[in-house]
Protein backbone atom coordinates (compact mmCIF):
# COMPACT_ATOMS: atom_id res chain seq x y z
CA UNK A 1 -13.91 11.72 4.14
CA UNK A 2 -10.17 12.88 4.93
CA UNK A 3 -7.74 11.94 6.77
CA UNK A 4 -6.45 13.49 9.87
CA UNK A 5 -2.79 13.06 11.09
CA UNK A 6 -0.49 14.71 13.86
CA UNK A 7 1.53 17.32 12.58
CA UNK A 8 5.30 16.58 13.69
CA UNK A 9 7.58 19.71 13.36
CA UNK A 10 10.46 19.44 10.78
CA UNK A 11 9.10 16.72 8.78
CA UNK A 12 8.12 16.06 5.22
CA UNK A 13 5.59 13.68 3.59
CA UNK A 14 5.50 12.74 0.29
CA UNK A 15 2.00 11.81 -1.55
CA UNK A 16 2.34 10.08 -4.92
CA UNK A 17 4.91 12.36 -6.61
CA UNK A 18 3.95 15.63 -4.29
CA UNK A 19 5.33 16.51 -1.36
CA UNK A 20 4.20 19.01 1.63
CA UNK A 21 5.60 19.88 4.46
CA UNK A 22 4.58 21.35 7.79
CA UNK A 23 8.23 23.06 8.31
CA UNK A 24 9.52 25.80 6.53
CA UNK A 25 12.30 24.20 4.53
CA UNK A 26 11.93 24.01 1.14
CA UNK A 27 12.37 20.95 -1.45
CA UNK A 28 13.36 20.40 -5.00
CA UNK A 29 9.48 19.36 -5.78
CA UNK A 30 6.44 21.16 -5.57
CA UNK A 31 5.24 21.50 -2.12
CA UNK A 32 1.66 21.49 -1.73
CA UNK A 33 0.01 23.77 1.55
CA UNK A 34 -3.32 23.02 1.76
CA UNK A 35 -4.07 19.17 3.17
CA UNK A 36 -7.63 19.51 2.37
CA UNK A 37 -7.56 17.53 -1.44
CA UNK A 38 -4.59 16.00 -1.28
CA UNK A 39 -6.49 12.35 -0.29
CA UNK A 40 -9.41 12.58 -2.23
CA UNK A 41 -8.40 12.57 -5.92
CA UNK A 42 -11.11 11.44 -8.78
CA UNK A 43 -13.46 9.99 -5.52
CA UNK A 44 -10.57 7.70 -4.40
CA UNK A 45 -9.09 8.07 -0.84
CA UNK A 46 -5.57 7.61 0.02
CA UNK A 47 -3.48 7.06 2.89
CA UNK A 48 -0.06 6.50 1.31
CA UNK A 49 2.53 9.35 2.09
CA UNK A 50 6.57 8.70 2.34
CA UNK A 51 7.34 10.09 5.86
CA UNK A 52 10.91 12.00 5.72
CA UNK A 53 12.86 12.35 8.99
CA UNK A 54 15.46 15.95 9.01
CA UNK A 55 17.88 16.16 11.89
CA UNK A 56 19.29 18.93 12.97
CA UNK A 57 22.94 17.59 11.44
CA UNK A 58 22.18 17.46 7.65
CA UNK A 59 24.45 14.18 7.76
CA UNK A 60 22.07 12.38 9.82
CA UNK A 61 19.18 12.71 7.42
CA UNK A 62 17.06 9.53 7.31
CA UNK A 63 14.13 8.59 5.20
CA UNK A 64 11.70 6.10 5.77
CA UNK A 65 8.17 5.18 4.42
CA UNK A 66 5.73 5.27 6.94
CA UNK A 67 2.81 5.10 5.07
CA UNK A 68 0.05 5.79 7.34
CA UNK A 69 -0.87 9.41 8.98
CA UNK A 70 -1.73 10.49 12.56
CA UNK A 71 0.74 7.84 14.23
CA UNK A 72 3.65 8.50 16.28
CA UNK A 73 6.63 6.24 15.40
CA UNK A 74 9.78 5.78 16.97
CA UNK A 75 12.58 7.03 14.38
CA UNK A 76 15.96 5.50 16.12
CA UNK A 77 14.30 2.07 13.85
CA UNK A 78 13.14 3.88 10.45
CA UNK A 79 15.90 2.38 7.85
CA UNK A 80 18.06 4.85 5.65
CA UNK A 81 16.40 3.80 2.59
CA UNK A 82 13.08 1.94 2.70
CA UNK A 83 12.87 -1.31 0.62
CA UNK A 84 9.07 -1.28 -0.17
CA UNK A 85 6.75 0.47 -2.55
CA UNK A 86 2.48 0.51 -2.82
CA UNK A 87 0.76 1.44 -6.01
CA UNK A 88 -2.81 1.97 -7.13
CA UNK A 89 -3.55 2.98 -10.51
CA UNK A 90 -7.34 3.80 -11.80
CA UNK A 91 -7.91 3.45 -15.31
CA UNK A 92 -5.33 0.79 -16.11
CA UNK A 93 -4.36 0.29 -19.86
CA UNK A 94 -7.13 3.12 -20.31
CA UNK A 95 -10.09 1.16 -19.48
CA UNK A 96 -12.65 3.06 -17.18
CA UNK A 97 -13.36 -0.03 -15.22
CA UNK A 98 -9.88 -1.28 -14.85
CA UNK A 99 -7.97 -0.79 -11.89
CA UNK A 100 -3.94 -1.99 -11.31
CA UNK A 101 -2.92 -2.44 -7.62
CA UNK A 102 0.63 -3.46 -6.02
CA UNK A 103 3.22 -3.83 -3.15
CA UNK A 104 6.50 -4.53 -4.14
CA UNK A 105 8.82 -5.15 -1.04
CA UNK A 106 12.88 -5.01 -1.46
CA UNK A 107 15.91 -6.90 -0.38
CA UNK A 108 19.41 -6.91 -0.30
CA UNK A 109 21.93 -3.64 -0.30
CA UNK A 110 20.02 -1.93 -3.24
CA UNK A 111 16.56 -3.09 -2.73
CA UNK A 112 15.03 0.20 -2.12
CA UNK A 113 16.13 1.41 -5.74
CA UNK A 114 14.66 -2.22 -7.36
CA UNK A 115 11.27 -2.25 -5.57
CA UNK A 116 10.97 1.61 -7.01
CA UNK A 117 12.07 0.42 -10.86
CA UNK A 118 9.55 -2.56 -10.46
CA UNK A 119 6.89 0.03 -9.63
CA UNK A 120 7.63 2.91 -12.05
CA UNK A 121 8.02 0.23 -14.96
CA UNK A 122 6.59 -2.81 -14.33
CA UNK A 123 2.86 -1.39 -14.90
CA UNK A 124 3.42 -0.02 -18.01
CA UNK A 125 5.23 -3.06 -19.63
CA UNK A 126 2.17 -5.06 -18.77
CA UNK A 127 -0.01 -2.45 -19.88
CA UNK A 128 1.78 -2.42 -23.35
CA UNK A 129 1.50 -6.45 -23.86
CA UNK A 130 -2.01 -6.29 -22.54
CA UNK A 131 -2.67 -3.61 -25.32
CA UNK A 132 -0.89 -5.85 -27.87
CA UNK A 133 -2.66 -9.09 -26.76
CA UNK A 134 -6.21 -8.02 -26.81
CA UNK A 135 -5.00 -6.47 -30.41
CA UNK A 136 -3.85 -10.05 -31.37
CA UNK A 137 -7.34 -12.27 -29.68
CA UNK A 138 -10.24 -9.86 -30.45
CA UNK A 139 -11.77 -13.70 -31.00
CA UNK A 140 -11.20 -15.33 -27.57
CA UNK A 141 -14.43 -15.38 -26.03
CA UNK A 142 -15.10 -14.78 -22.05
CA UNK A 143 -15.90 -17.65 -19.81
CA UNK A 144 -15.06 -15.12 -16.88
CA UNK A 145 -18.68 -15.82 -15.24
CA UNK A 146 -17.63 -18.31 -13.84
CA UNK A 147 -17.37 -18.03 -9.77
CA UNK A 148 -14.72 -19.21 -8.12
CA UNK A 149 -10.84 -19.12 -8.69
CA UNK A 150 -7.60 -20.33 -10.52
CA UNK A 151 -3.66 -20.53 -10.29
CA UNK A 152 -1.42 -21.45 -12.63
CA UNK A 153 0.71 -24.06 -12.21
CA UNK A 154 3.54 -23.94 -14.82
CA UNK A 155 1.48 -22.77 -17.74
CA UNK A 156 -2.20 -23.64 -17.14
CA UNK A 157 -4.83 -22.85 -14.96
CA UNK A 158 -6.38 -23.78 -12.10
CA UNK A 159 -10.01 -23.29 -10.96
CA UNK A 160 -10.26 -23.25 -7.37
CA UNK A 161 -14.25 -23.99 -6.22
CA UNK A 162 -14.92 -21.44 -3.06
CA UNK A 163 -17.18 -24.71 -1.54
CA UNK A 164 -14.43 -26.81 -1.92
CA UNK A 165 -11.03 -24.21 -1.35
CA UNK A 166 -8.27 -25.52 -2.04
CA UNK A 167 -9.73 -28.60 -4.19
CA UNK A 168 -8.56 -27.73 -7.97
CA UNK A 169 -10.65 -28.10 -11.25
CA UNK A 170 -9.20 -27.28 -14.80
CA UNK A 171 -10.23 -24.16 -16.35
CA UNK A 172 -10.80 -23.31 -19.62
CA UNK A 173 -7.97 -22.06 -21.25
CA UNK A 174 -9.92 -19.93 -23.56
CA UNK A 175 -10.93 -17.63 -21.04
CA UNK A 176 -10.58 -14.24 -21.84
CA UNK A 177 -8.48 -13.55 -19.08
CA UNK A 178 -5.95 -15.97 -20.40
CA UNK A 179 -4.81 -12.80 -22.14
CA UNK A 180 -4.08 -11.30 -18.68
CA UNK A 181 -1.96 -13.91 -17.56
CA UNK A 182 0.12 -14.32 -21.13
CA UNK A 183 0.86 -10.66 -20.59
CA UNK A 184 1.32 -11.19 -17.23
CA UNK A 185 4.24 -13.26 -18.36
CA UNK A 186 5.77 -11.49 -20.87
CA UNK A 187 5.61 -8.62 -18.76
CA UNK A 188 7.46 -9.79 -15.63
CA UNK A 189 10.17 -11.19 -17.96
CA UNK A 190 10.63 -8.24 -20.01
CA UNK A 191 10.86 -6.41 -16.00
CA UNK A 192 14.17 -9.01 -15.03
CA UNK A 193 15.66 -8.26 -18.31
CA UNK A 194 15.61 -4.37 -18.08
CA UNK A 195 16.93 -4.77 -14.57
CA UNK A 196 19.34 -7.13 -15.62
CA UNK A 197 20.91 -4.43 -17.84
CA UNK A 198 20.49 -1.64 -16.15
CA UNK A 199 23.44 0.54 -15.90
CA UNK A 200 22.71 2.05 -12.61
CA UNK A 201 20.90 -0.69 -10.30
CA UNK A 202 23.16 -3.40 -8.74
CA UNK A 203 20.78 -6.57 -9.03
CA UNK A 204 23.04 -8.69 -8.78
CA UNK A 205 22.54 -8.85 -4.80
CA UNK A 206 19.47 -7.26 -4.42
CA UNK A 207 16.03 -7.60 -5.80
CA UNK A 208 12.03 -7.06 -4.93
CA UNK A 209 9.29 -9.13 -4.46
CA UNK A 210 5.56 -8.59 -6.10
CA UNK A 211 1.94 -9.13 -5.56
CA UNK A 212 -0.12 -7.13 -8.15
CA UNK A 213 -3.62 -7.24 -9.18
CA UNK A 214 -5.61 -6.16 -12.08
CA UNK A 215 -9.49 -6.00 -11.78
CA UNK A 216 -11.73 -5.11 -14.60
CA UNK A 217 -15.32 -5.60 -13.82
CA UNK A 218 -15.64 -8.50 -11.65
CA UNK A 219 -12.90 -10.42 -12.77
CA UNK A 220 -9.38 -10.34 -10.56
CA UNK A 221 -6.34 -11.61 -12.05
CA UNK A 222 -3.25 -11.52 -9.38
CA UNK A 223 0.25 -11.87 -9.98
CA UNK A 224 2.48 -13.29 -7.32
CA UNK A 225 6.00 -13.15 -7.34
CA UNK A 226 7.78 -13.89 -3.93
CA UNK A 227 6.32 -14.23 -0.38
CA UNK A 228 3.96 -11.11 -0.56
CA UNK A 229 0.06 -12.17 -0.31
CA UNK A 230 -3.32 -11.27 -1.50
CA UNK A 231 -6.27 -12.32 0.52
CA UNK A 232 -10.29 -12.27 -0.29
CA UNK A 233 -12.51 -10.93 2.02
CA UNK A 234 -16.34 -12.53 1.51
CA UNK A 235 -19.30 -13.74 3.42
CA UNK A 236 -20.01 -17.54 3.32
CA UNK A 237 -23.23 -19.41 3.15
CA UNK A 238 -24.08 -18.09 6.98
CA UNK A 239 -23.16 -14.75 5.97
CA UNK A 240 -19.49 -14.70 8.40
CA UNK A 241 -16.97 -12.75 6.93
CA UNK A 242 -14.05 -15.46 6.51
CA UNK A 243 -11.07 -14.87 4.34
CA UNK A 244 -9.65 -17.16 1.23
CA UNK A 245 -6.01 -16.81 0.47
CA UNK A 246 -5.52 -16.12 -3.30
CA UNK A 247 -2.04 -16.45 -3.58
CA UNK A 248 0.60 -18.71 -2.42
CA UNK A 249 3.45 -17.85 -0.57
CA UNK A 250 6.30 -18.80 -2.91
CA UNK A 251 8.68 -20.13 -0.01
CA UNK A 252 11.97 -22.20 -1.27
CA UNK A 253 10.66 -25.16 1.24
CA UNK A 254 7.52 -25.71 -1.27
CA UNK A 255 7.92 -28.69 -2.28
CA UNK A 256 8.10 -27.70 -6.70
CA UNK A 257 9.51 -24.59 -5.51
CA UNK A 258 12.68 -26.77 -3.76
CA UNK A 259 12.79 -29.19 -6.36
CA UNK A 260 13.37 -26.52 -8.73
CA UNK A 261 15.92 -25.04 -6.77
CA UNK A 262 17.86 -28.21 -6.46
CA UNK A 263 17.89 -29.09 -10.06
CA UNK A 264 19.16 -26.45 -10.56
CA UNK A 265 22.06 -26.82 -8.49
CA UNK A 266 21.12 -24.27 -5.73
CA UNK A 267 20.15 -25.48 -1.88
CA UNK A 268 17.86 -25.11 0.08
CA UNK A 269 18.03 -25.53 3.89
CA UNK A 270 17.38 -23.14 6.71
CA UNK A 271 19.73 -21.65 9.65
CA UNK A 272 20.51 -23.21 13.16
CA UNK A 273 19.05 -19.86 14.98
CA UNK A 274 16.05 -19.46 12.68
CA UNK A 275 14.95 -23.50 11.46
CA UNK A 276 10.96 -22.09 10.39
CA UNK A 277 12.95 -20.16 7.16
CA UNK A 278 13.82 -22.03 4.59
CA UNK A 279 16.72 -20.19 2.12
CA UNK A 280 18.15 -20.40 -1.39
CA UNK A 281 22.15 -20.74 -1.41
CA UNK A 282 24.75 -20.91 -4.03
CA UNK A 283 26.03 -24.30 -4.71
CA UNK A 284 29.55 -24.03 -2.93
CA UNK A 285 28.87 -21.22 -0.60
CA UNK A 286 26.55 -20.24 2.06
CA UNK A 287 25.42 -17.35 0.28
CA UNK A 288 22.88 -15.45 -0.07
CA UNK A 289 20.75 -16.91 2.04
CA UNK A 290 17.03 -15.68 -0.41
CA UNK A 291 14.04 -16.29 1.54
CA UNK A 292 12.31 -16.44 -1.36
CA UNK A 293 12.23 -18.88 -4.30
CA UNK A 294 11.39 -15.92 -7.05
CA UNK A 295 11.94 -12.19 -7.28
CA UNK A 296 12.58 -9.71 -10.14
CA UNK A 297 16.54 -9.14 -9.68
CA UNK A 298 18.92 -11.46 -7.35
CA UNK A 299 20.98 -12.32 -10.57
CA UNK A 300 23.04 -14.38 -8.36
CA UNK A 301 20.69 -17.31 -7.89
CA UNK A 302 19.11 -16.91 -11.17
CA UNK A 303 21.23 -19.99 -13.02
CA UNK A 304 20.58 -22.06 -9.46
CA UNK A 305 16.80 -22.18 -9.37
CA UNK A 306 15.20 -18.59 -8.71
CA UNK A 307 12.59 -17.08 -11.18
CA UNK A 308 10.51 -13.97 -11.91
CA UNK A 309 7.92 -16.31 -13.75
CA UNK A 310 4.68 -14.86 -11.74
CA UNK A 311 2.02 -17.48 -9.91
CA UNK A 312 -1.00 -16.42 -11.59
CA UNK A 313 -4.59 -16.41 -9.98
CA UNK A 314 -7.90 -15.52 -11.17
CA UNK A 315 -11.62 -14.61 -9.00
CA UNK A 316 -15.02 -13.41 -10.21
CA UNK A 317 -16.49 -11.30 -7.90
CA UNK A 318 -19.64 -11.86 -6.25
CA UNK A 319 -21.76 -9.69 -4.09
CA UNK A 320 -20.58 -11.75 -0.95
CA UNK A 321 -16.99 -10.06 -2.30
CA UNK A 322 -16.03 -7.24 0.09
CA UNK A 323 -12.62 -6.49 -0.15
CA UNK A 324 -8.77 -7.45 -1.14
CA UNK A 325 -5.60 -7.39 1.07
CA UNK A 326 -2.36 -7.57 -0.74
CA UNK A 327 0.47 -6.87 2.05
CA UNK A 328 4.14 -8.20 2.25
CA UNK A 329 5.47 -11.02 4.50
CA UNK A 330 6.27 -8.22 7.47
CA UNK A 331 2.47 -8.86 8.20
CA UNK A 332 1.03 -12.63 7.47
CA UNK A 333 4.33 -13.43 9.57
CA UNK A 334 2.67 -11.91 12.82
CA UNK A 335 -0.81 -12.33 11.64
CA UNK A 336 -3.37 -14.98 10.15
CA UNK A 337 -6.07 -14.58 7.21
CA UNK A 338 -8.42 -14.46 9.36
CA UNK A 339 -6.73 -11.41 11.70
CA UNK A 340 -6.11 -9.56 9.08
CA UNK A 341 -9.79 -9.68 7.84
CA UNK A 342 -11.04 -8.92 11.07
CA UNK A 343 -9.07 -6.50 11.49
CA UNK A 344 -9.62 -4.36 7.83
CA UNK A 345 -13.62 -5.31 8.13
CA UNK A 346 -13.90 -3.33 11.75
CA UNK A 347 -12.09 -0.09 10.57
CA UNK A 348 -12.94 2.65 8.56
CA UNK A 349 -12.64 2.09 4.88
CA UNK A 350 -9.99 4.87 4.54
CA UNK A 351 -7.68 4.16 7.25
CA UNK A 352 -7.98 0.34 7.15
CA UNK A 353 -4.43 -0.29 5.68
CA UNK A 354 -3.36 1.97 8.73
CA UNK A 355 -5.08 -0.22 10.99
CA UNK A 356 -3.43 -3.21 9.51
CA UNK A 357 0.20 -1.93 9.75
CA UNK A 358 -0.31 -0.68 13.43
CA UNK A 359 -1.69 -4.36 14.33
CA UNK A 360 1.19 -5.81 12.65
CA UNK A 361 3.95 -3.89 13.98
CA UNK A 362 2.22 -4.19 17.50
CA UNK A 363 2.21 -8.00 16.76
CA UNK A 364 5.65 -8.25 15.84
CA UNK A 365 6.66 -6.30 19.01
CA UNK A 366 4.26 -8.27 21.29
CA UNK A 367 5.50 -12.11 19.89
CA UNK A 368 9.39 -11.05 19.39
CA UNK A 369 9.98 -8.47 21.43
CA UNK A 370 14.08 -9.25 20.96
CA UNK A 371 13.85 -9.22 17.71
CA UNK A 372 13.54 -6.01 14.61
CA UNK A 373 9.99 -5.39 13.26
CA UNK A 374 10.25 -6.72 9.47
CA UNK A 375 9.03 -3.85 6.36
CA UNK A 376 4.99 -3.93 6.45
CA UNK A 377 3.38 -2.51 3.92
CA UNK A 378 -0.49 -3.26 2.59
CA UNK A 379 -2.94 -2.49 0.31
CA UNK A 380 -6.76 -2.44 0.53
CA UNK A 381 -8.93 -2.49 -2.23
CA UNK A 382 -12.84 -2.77 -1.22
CA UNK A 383 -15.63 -3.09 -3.48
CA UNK A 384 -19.17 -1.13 -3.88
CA UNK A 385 -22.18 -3.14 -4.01
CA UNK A 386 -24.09 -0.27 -5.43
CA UNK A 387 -21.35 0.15 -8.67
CA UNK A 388 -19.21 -2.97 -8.89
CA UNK A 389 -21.74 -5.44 -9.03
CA UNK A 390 -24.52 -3.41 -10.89
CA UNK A 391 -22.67 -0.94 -13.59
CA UNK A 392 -19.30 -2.71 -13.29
CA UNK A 393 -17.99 0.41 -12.61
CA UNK A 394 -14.88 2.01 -10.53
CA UNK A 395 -15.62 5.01 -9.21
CA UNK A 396 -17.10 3.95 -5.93
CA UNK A 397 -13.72 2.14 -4.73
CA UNK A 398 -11.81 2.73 -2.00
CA UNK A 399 -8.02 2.21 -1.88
CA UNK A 400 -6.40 2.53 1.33
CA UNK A 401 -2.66 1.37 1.98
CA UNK A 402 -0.09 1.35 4.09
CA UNK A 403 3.51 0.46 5.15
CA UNK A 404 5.75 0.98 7.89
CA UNK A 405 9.71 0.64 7.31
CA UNK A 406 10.89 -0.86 11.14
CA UNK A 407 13.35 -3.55 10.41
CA UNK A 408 16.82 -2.04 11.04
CA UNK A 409 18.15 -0.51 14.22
CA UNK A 410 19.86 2.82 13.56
CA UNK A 411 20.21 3.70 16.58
């Protein structure tokens, strides 16, 4: 199956690290003219493309990610630079069934250029301690059978029981997926100290969120760091499709999350015009107002409470497993679990992420129509009965994803 889009004069898309256009003006990279492969690469289909606006003045050139084909967008709100980035990588730390998935979504002035470090480095530094772990616990044996979930809390785990969601139960710690999560760790700090030194990315300011997920077989280990989400989409015991939240949203007004904050020195209150969002402040000045309580970057608030330690969760698949949303906060802010499931289960496989964004941005424009349309971006990972749960193998998934940058007024 491919994807079909409208062809806009005198713009450029961008696919991965390949660009084509349907204008005649040439680019620095390779430009590719035939459409036909470009979304179906090793029996994976894609939807993600960076969407380039060219005026007719060469100083008004904007550039926005629009990840999604065959939709018309209004370009007087695409944002100079866009502040979010998806990623799907097949064959993670070069395991066949392995398969690394992300959406990173900036903030502050340099944002855009953080969110694109995070995802050009971030999955090879936890490939690399991954590598070195499994080196180091060849012994740790693998409890992974077991269904259900966990999240760490601090430095353990937590089970979470799909009859009893949210209800907590200890998990073993010698899972073999601990090994995920240690490298998990190591990984995300080694990420906020290579940013912290880098010579040309202001962090101070500025920084990204992320929601990444590994899957190997049937297990899922997710990383959360920030207000991003990943959602489960399964069938109960009646066989509805209902969805179970994965993550956390790691808001400053959670209660650890604040009392972090706070003993830290930093504060933690909201503004008069918007009381539903909490922020992170310096201690003697209303700035910079994070809506976050951790992030890679934001060096500012980093002695005053906010972290880049990840929230770590874990699933087993199960045939009643159909499919995985991770998307930033542009979209559970206008939409529940339960909409967004809905609305991924009723589209087709390979434009679902497009689906999602289009709801969302309609949402957003529908419930605050005074108000700019926050970054959405998502990613959909779905699962094959006939290869994940029978030869534990990848080839049969489908990735869609899909972002739309609408969150600044240019005009």
């Amino acid at each position: 199956m491919f994807l079909g889009f409208c062809c806009i004069p005198r713009f450029g898309y961008r696919f991965s690290r390949v660009i084509f256009t349907e204008s005649k003006e040439k680019a620095r990279e390779r430009w590719i003219e035939s459409l036909d492969s470009l979304f179906l690469i090793s029996r994976f289909h894609f939807t993600v493309f960076e969407l380039r606006a060219f005026s007719s003045d060469s100083r008004a050139f904007r550039q926005g990610n629009y990840c999604i084909g065959g939709y018309a967008i209004d370009f007087a709100l695409i944002r100079i630079k866009s502040d979010f980035i998806a990623i799907m990588t097949q064959n993670f730390c070069s395991k066949e069934d392995t398969i690394f998935c992300g959406v990173f979504d900036g903030h502050g002035p340099y944002g855009h250029k953080v969110a694109k470090k995070v995802r050009d480095s971030f999955p090879l530094k936890l490939n690399a301690q991954w590598d070195l772990h499994h080196k180091n616990r060849d012994g740790v044996s693998d409890h992974s059978s077991a269904n259900g979930s966990y999240k760490s809390e601090g430095n353990g785990f937590r089970l979470v029981d799909e009859k009893t969601y949210p209800t907590y139960h200890e998990l073993d710690e010698t899972d073999i997926t601990l090994t995920l999560k240690e490298s998990y760790l190591k990984a995300c700090k080694l990420m906020d100290k290579e940013l912290k030194m880098h010579p040309d990315i202001d962090c101070f300011c500025s920084g990204t969120t992320a929601v990444t997920l590994v899957k190997q077989g049937l297990d899922l280990v997710i990383g959360n760091i920030g207000d991003s989400r990943a959602i489960l989409g399964t069938r109960d015991h009646d066989d509805s499709l209902i969805a179970v939240q994965l993550t956390v949203d790691l808001k400053p007004n959670l209660p650890r999350e604040e009392e972090r904050i706070r003993l830290r020195r930093g504060r933690v209150f909201s503004l008069h015009n918007e009381p539903e969002v909490a922020r992170v402040w310096l201690p003697n000045s209303d700035f910079p107002g994070l809506a976050m309580a951790r992030a890679f970057g934001d060096f500012c608030l980093k002695d005053f409470g906010l972290i880049s330690v990840p929230d770590i969760s874990y699933h087993h698949l199960t045939e009643k497993d159909e499919f995985v949303v991770l998307a930033t906060d542009g979209i559970w802010d206008v939409l529940s679990n339960e909409e967004v499931v809905d609305i991924v289960a009723s589209a087709p496989r390979s434009t679902a992420a497009r689906a999602l964004v289009e709801s969302a941005v309609q949402a957003w424009r529908t419930k605050y129509p005074f108000c700019k349309v926050d970054d959405c971006a998502a990613v959909c990972l779905f699962f094959d009965p006939d290869t994940d749960f029978k030869s534990n193998d990848t080839k049969g998934k489908l990735v869609s994803e899909a972002s739309v940058d609408q969150s600044e007024d240019l005009s």
